[in-house]
C-alpha atoms as a PDB file:
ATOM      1  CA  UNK A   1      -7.309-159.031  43.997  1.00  0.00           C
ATOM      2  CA  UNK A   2      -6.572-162.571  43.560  1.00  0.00           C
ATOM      3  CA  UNK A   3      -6.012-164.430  40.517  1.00  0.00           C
ATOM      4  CA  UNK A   4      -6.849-168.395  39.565  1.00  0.00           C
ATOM      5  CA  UNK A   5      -5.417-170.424  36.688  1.00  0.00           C
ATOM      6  CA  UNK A   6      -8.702-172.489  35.291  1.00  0.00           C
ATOM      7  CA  UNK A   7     -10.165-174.452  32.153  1.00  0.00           C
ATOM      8  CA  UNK A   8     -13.618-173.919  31.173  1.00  0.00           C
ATOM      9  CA  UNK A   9     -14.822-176.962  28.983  1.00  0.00           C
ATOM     10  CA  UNK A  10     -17.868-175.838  26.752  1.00  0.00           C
ATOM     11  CA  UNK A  11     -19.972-178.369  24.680  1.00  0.00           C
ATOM     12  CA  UNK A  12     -22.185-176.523  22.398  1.00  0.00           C
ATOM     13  CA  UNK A  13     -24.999-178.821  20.505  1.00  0.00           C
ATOM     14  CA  UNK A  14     -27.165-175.377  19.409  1.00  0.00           C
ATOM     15  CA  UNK A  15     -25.307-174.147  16.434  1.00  0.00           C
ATOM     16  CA  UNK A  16     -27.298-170.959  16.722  1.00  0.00           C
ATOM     17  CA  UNK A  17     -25.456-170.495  20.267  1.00  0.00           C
ATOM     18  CA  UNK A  18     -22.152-170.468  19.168  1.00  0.00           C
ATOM     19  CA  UNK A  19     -21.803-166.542  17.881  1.00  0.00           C
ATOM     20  CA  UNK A  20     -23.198-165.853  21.434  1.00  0.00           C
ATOM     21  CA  UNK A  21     -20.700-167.512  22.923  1.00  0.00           C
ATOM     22  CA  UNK A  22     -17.836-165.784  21.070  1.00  0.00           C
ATOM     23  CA  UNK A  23     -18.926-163.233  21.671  1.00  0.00           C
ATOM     24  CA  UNK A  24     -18.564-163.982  25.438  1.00  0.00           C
ATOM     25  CA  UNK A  25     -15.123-165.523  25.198  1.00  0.00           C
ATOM     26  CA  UNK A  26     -14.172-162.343  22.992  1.00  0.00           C
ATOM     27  CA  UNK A  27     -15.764-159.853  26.292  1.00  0.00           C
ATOM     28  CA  UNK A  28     -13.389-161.927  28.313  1.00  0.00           C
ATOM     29  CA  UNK A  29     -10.255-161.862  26.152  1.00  0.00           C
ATOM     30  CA  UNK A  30      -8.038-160.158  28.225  1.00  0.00           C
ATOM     31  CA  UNK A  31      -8.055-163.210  30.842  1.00  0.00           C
ATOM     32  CA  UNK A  32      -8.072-166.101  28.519  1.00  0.00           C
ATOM     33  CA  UNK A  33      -4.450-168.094  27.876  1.00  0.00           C
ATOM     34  CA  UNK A  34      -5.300-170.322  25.152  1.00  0.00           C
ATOM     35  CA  UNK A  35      -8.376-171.855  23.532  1.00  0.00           C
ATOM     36  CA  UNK A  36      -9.105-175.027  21.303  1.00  0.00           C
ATOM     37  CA  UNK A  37     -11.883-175.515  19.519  1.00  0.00           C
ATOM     38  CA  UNK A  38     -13.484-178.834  18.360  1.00  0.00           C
ATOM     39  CA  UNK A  39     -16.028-178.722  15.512  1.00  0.00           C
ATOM     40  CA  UNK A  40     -17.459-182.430  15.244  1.00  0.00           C
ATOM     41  CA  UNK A  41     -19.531-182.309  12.511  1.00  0.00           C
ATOM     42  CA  UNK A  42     -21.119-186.053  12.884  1.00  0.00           C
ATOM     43  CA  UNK A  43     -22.523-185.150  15.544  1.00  0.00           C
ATOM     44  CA  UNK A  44     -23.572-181.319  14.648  1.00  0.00           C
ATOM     45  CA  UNK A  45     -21.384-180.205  18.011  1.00  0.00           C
ATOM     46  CA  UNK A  46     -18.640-178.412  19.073  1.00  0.00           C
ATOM     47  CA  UNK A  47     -16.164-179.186  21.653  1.00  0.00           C
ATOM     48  CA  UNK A  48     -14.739-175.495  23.335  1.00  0.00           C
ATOM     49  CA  UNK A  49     -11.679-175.689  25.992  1.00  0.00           C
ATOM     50  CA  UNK A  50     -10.540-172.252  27.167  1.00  0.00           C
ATOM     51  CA  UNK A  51      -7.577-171.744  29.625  1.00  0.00           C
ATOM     52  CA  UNK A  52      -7.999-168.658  31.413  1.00  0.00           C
ATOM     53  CA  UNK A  53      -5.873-166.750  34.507  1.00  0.00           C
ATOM     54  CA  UNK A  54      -8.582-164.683  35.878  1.00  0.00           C
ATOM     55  CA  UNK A  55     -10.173-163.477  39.207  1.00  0.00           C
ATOM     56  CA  UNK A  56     -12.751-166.458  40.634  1.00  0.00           C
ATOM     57  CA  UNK A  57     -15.739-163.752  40.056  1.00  0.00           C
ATOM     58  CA  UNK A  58     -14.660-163.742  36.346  1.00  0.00           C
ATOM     59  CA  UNK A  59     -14.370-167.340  35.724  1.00  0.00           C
ATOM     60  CA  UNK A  60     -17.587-167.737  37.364  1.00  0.00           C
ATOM     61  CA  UNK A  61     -19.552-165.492  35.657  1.00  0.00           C
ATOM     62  CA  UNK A  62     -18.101-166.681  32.354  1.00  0.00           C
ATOM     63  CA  UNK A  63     -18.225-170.390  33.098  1.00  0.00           C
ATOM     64  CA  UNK A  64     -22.234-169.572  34.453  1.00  0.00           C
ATOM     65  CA  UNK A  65     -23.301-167.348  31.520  1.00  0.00           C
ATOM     66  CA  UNK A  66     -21.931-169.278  28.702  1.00  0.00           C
ATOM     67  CA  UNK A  67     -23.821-172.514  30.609  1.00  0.00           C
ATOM     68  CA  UNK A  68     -27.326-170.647  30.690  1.00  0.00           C
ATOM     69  CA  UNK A  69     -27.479-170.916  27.208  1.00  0.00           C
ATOM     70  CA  UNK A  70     -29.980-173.083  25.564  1.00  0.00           C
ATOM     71  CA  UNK A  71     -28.420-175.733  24.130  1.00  0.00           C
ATOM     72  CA  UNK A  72     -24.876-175.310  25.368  1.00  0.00           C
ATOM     73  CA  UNK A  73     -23.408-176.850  28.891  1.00  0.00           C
ATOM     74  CA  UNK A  74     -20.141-175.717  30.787  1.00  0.00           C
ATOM     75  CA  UNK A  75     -18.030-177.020  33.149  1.00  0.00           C
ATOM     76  CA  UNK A  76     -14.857-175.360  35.147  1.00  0.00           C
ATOM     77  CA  UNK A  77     -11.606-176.718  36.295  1.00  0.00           C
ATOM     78  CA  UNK A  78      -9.476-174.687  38.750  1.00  0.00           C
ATOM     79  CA  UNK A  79      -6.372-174.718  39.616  1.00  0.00           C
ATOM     80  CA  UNK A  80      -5.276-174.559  43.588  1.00  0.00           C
ATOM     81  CA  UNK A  81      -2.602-171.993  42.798  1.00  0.00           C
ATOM     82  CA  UNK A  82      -4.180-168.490  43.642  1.00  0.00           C
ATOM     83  CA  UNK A  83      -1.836-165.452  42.895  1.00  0.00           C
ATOM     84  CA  UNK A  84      -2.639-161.499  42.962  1.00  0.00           C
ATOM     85  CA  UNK A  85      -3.292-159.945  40.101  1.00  0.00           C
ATOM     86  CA  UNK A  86      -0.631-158.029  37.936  1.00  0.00           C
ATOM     87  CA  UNK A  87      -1.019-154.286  37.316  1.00  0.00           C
ATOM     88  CA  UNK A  88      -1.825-154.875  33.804  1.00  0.00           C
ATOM     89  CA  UNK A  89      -5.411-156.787  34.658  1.00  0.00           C
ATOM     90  CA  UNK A  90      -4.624-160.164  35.027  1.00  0.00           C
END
């Protein structure tokens, strides 16, 4: 199976979203890099970037589940390098 470097960028404006979407990011923890989180409180929002190195399938699904919620939007970045997974799951 393949493997794709991306960055998910998550703006969440429903503060009653945000423990869902941990709770995502934590089901996907084994593929994620890095992540940096932006609480701005002015506006009531928080800013979410998440590096991951993951099959597409897996980014997808992430990128598209976290983005159904109401009051949150998503948007992926990939990378054109596309490696086979390591043994250990990534």
């Amino acid at each position: 199976m393949s493997s794709r470097l991306a960055v998910i960028s998550i703006i969440i404006e429903n503060p009653d979203a945000v423990e869902t979407v941990n709770r995502l990011l934590h089901d996907a923890s084994k593929y994620i890099i890095g992540r940096m989180g932006v609480p701005y409180r002015e506006k009531k929002i928080s800013l979410i970037s998440v590096a991951l190195d993951a099959p597409q399938d897996v980014i997808s699904a992430l990128s598209g589940s976290i983005g159904h919620l109401n009051g949150v939007s998503s948007k992926t970045a990939y990378s054109n390098i596309i490696t086979e997974c390591e043994e250990n799951g990534k």
